[in-house]
C-alpha atoms as a PDB file:
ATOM      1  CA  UNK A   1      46.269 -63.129 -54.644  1.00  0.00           C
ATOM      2  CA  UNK A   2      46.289 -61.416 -51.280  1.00  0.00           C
ATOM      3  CA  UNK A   3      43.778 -63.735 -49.324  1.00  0.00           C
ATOM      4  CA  UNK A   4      45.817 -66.720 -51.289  1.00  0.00           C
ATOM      5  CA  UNK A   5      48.685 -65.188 -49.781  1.00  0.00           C
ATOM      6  CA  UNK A   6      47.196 -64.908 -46.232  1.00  0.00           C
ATOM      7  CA  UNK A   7      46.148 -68.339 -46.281  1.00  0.00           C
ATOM      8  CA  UNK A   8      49.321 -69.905 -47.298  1.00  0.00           C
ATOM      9  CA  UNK A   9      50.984 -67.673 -44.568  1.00  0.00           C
ATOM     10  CA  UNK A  10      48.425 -69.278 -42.161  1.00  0.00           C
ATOM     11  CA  UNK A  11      49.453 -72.588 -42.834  1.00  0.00           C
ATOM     12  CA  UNK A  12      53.033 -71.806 -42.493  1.00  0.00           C
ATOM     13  CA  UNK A  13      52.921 -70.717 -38.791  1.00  0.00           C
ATOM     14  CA  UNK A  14      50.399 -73.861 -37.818  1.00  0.00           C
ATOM     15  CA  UNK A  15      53.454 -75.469 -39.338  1.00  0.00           C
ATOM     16  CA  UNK A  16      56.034 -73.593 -37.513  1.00  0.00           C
ATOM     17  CA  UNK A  17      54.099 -73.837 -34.154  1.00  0.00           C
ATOM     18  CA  UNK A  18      53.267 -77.650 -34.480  1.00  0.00           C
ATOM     19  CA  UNK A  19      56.738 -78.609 -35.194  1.00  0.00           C
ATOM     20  CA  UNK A  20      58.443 -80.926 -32.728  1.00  0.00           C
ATOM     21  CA  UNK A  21      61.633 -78.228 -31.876  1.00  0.00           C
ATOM     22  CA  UNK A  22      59.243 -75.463 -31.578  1.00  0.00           C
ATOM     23  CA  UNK A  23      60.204 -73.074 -28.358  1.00  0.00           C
ATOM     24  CA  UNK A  24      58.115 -71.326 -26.781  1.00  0.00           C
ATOM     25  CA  UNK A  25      59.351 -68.155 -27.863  1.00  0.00           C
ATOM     26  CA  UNK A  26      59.113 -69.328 -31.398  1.00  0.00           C
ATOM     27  CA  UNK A  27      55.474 -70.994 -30.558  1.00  0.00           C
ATOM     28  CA  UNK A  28      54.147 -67.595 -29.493  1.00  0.00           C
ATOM     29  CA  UNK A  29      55.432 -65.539 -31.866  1.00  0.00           C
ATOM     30  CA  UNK A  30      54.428 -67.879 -34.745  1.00  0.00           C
ATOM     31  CA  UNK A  31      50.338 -67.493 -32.507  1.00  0.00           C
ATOM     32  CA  UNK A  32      50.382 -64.108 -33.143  1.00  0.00           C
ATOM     33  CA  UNK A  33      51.637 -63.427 -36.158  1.00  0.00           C
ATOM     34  CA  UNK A  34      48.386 -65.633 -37.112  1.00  0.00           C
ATOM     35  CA  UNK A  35      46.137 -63.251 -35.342  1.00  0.00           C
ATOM     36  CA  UNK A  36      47.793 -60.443 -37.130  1.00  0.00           C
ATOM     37  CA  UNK A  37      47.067 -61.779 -40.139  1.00  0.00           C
ATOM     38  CA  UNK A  38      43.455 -62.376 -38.969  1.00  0.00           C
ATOM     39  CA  UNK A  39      42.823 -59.119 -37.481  1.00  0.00           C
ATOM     40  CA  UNK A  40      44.425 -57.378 -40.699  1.00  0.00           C
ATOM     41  CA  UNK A  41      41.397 -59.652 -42.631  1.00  0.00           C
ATOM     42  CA  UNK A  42      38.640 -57.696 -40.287  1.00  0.00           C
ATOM     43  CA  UNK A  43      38.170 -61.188 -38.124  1.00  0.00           C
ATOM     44  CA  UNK A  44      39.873 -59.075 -35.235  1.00  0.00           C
ATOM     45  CA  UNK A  45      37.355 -59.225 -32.725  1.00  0.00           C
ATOM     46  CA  UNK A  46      36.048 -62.488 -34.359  1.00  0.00           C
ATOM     47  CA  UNK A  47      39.181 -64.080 -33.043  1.00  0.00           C
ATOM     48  CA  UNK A  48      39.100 -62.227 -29.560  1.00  0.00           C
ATOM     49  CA  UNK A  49      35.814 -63.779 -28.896  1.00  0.00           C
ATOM     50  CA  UNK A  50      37.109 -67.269 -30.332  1.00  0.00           C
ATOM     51  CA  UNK A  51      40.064 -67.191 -28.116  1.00  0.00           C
ATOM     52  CA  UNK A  52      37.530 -65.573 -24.885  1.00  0.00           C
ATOM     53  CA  UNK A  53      35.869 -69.169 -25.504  1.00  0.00           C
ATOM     54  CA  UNK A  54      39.036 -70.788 -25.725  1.00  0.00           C
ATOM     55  CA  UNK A  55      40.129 -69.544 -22.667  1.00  0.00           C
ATOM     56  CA  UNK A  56      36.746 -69.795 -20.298  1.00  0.00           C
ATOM     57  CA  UNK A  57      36.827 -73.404 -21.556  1.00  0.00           C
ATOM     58  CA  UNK A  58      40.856 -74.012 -20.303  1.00  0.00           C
ATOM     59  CA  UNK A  59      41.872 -72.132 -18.406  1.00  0.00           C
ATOM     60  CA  UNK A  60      44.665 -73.477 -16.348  1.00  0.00           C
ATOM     61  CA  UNK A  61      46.457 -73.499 -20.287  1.00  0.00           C
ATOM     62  CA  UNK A  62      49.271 -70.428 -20.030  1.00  0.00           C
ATOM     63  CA  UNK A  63      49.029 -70.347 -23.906  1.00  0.00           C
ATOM     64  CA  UNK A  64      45.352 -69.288 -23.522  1.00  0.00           C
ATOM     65  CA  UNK A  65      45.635 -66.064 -21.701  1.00  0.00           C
ATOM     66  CA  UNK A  66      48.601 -65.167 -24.115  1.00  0.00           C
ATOM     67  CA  UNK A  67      46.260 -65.889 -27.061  1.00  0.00           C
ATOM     68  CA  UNK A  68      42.952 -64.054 -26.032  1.00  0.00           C
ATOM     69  CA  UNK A  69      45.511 -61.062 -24.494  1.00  0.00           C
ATOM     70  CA  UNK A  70      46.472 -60.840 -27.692  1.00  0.00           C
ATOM     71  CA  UNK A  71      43.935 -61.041 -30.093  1.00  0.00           C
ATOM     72  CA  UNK A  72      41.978 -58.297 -27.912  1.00  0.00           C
ATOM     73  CA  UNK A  73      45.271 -55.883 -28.362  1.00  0.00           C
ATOM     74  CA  UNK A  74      45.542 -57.074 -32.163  1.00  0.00           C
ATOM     75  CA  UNK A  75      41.826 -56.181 -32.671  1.00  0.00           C
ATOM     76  CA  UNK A  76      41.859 -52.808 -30.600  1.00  0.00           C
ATOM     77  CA  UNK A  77      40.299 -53.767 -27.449  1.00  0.00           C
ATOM     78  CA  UNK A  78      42.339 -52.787 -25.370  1.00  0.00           C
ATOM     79  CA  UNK A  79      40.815 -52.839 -21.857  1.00  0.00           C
ATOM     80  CA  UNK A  80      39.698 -55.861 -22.950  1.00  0.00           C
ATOM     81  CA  UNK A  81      42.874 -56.794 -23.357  1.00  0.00           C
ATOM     82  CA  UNK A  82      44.023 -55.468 -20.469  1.00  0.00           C
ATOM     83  CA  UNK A  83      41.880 -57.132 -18.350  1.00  0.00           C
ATOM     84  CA  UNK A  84      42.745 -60.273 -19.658  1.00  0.00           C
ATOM     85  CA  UNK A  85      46.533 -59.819 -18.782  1.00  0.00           C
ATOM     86  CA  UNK A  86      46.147 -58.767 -16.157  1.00  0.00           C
ATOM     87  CA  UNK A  87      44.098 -61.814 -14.611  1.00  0.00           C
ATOM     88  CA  UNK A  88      46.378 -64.116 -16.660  1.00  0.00           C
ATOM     89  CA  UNK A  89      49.428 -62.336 -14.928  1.00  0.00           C
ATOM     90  CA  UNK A  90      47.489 -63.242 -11.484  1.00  0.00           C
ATOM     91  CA  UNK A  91      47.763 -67.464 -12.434  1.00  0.00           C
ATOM     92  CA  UNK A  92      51.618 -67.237 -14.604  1.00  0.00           C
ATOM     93  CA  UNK A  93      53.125 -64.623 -12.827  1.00  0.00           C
ATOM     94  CA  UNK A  94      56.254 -66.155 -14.212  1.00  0.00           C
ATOM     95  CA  UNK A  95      55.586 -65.468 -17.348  1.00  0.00           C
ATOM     96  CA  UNK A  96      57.281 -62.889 -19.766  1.00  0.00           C
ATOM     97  CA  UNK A  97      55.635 -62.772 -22.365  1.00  0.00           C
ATOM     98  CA  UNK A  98      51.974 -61.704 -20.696  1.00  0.00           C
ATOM     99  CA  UNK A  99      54.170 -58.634 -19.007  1.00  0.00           C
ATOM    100  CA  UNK A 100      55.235 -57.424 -22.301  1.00  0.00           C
ATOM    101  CA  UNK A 101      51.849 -57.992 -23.800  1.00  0.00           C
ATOM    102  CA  UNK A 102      50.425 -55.613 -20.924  1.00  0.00           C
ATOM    103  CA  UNK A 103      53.006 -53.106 -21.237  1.00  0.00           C
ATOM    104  CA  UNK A 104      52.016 -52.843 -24.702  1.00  0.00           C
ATOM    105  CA  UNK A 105      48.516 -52.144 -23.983  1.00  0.00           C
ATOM    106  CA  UNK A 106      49.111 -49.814 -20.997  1.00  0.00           C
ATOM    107  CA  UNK A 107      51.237 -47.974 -23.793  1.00  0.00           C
ATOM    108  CA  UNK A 108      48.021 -47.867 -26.392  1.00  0.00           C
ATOM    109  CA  UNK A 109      46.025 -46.880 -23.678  1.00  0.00           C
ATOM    110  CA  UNK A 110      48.834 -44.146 -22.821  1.00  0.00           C
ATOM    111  CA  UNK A 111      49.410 -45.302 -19.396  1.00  0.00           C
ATOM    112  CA  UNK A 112      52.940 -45.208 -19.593  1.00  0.00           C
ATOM    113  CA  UNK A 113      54.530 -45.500 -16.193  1.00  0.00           C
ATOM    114  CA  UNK A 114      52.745 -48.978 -16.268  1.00  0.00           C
ATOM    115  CA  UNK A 115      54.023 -49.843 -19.246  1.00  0.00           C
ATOM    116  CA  UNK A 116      57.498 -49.640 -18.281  1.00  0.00           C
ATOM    117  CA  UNK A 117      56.988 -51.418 -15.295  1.00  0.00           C
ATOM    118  CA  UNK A 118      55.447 -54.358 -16.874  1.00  0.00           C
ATOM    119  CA  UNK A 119      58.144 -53.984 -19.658  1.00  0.00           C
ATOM    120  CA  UNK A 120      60.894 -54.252 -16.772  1.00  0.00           C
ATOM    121  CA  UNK A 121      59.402 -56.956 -15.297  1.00  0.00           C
ATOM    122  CA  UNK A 122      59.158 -59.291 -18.119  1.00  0.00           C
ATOM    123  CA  UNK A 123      62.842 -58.261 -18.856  1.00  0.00           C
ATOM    124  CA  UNK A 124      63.653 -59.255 -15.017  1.00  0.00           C
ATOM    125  CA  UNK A 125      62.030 -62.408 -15.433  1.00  0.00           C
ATOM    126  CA  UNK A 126      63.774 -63.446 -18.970  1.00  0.00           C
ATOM    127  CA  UNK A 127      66.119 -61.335 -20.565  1.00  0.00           C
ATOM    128  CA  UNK A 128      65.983 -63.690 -23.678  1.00  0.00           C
ATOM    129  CA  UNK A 129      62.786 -61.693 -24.897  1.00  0.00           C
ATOM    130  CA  UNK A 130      63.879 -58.633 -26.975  1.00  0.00           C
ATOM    131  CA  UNK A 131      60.351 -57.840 -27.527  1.00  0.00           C
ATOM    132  CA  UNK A 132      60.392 -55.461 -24.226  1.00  0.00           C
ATOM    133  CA  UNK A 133      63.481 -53.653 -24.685  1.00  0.00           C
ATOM    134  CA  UNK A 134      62.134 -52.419 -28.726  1.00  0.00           C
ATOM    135  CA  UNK A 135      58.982 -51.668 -27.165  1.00  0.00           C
ATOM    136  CA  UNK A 136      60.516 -49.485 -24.551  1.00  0.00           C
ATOM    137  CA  UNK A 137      62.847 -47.933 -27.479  1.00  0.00           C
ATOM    138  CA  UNK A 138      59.850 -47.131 -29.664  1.00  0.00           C
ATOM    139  CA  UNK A 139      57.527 -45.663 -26.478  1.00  0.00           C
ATOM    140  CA  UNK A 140      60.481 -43.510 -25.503  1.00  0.00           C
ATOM    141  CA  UNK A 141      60.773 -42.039 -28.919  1.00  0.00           C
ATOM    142  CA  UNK A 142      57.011 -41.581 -28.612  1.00  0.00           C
ATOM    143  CA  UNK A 143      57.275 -39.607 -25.631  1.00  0.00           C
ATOM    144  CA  UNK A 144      60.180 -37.008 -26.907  1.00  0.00           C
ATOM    145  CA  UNK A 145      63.014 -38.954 -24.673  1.00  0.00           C
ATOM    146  CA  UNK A 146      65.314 -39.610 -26.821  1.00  0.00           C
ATOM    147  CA  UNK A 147      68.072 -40.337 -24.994  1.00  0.00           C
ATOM    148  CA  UNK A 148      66.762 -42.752 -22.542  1.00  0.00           C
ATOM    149  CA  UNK A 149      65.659 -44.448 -26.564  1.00  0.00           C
ATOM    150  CA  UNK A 150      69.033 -44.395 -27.541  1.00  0.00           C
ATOM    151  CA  UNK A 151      70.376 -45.735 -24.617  1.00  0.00           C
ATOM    152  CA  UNK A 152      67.559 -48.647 -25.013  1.00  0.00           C
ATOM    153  CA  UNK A 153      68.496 -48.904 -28.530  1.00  0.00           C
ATOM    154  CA  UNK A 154      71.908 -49.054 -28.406  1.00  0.00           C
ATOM    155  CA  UNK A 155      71.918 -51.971 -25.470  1.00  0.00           C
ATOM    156  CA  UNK A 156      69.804 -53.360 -27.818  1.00  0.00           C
ATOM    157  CA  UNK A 157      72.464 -53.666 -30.661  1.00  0.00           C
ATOM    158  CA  UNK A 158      75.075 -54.513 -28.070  1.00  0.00           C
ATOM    159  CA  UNK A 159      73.009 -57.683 -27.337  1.00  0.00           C
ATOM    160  CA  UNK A 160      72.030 -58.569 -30.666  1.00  0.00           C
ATOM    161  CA  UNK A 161      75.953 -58.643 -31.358  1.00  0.00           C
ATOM    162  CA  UNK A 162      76.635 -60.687 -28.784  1.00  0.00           C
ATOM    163  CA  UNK A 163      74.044 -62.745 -30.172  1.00  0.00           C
ATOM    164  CA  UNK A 164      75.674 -62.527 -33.712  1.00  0.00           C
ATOM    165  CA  UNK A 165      72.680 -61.397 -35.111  1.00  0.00           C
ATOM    166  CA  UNK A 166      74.179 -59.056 -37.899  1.00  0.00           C
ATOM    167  CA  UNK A 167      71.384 -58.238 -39.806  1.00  0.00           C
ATOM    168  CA  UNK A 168      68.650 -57.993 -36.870  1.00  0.00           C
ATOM    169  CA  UNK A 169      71.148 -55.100 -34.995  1.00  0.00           C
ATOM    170  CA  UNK A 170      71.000 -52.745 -38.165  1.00  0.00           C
ATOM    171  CA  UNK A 171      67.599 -51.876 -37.478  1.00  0.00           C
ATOM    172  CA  UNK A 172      67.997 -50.854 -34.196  1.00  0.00           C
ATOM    173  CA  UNK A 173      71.712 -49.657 -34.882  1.00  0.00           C
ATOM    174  CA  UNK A 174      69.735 -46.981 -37.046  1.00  0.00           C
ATOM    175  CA  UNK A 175      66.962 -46.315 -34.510  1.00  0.00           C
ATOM    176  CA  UNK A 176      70.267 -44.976 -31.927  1.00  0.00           C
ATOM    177  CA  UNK A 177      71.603 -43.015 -34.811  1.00  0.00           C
ATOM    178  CA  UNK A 178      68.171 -41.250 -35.102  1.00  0.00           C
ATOM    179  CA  UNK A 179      67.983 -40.583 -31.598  1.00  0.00           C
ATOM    180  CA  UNK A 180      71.609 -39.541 -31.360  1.00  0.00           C
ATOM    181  CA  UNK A 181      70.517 -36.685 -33.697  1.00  0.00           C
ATOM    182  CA  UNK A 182      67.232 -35.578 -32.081  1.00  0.00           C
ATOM    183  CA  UNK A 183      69.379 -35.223 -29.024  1.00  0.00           C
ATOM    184  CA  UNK A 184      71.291 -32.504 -30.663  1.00  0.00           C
END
């Protein structure tokens, strides 16, 4: 039942990311939920090496250094994946998504000072992609600062409100709240 369910959750993100609205936001997210679900199979570096191919065969497509970036981080190789970014980040320096995919890494690889500075960057460049700002809540809590977390997670709510995203604030919402009482 659980590869039947992996498959038909497969098929539903090629769905999502072939449909004719798709943003890109939407597009990559819907990319690597499918690696997720591949790496989670054991085809993690499977798919890094597809998506290596993928890449050496196109590379002027932005999509392809997101892709391979990511399914090297998904499947644990992180310089790899680093690497990868960071050459990517070189041709689409524009790009937000391939900042917060290195800060990422740099945080698995517990380079943290470069973490938030991709992290920053990628919320300079579009401040539409939430991804950076939980990822900055969650390393702070990692590294014992909890109030510079709460102060990420509680911007965090206020934009999700101004969003009117009610039920994607209360997770954050209770990520502050924990903070607030570390702090004490």
């Amino acid at each position: 039942m659980m590869k039947h369910s992996a498959i038909q959750a497969q098929r539903k993100l090629e769905q999502a990311m072939q449909h004719p609205d798709v943003t890109e936001q939407v597009w990559s997210s819907a990319a690597q939920q499918k690696i997720v679900l591949l790496c989670d199979q054991g085809k993690g570096h499977e798919e890094a090496q597809r998506y290596d191919r993928k890449l050496a065969a196109n590379p002027g497509d932005y999509r392809r250094w997101l892709l391979c970036t990511a399914a090297y981080e998904f499947a644990g190789a992180y310089e790899d994946a680093l690497e990868v970014a960071v050459k990517g980040l070189e041709r689409f320096p524009e790009k937000a998504s391939l900042y917060i995919h290195a800060g990422d890494i740099c945080r698995s690889l517990r380079r943290y000072e470069e973490a938030f500075a991709y992290w920053n960057k990628a919320l300079e460049l579009d401040s539409s992609y939430l991804d950076a700002m939980y990822s900055m809540g969650f390393c702070y809590e990692e590294l014992g600062q909890y109030q510079q977390a709460h102060d990420v997670w509680t911007e965090l709510v206020r934009e999700l409100d101004r969003r009117g995203l009610v039920i994607e604030r209360e997770y954050p919402a209770k990520m502050a709240k924990n903070c607030a009482k570390k702090m004490i």
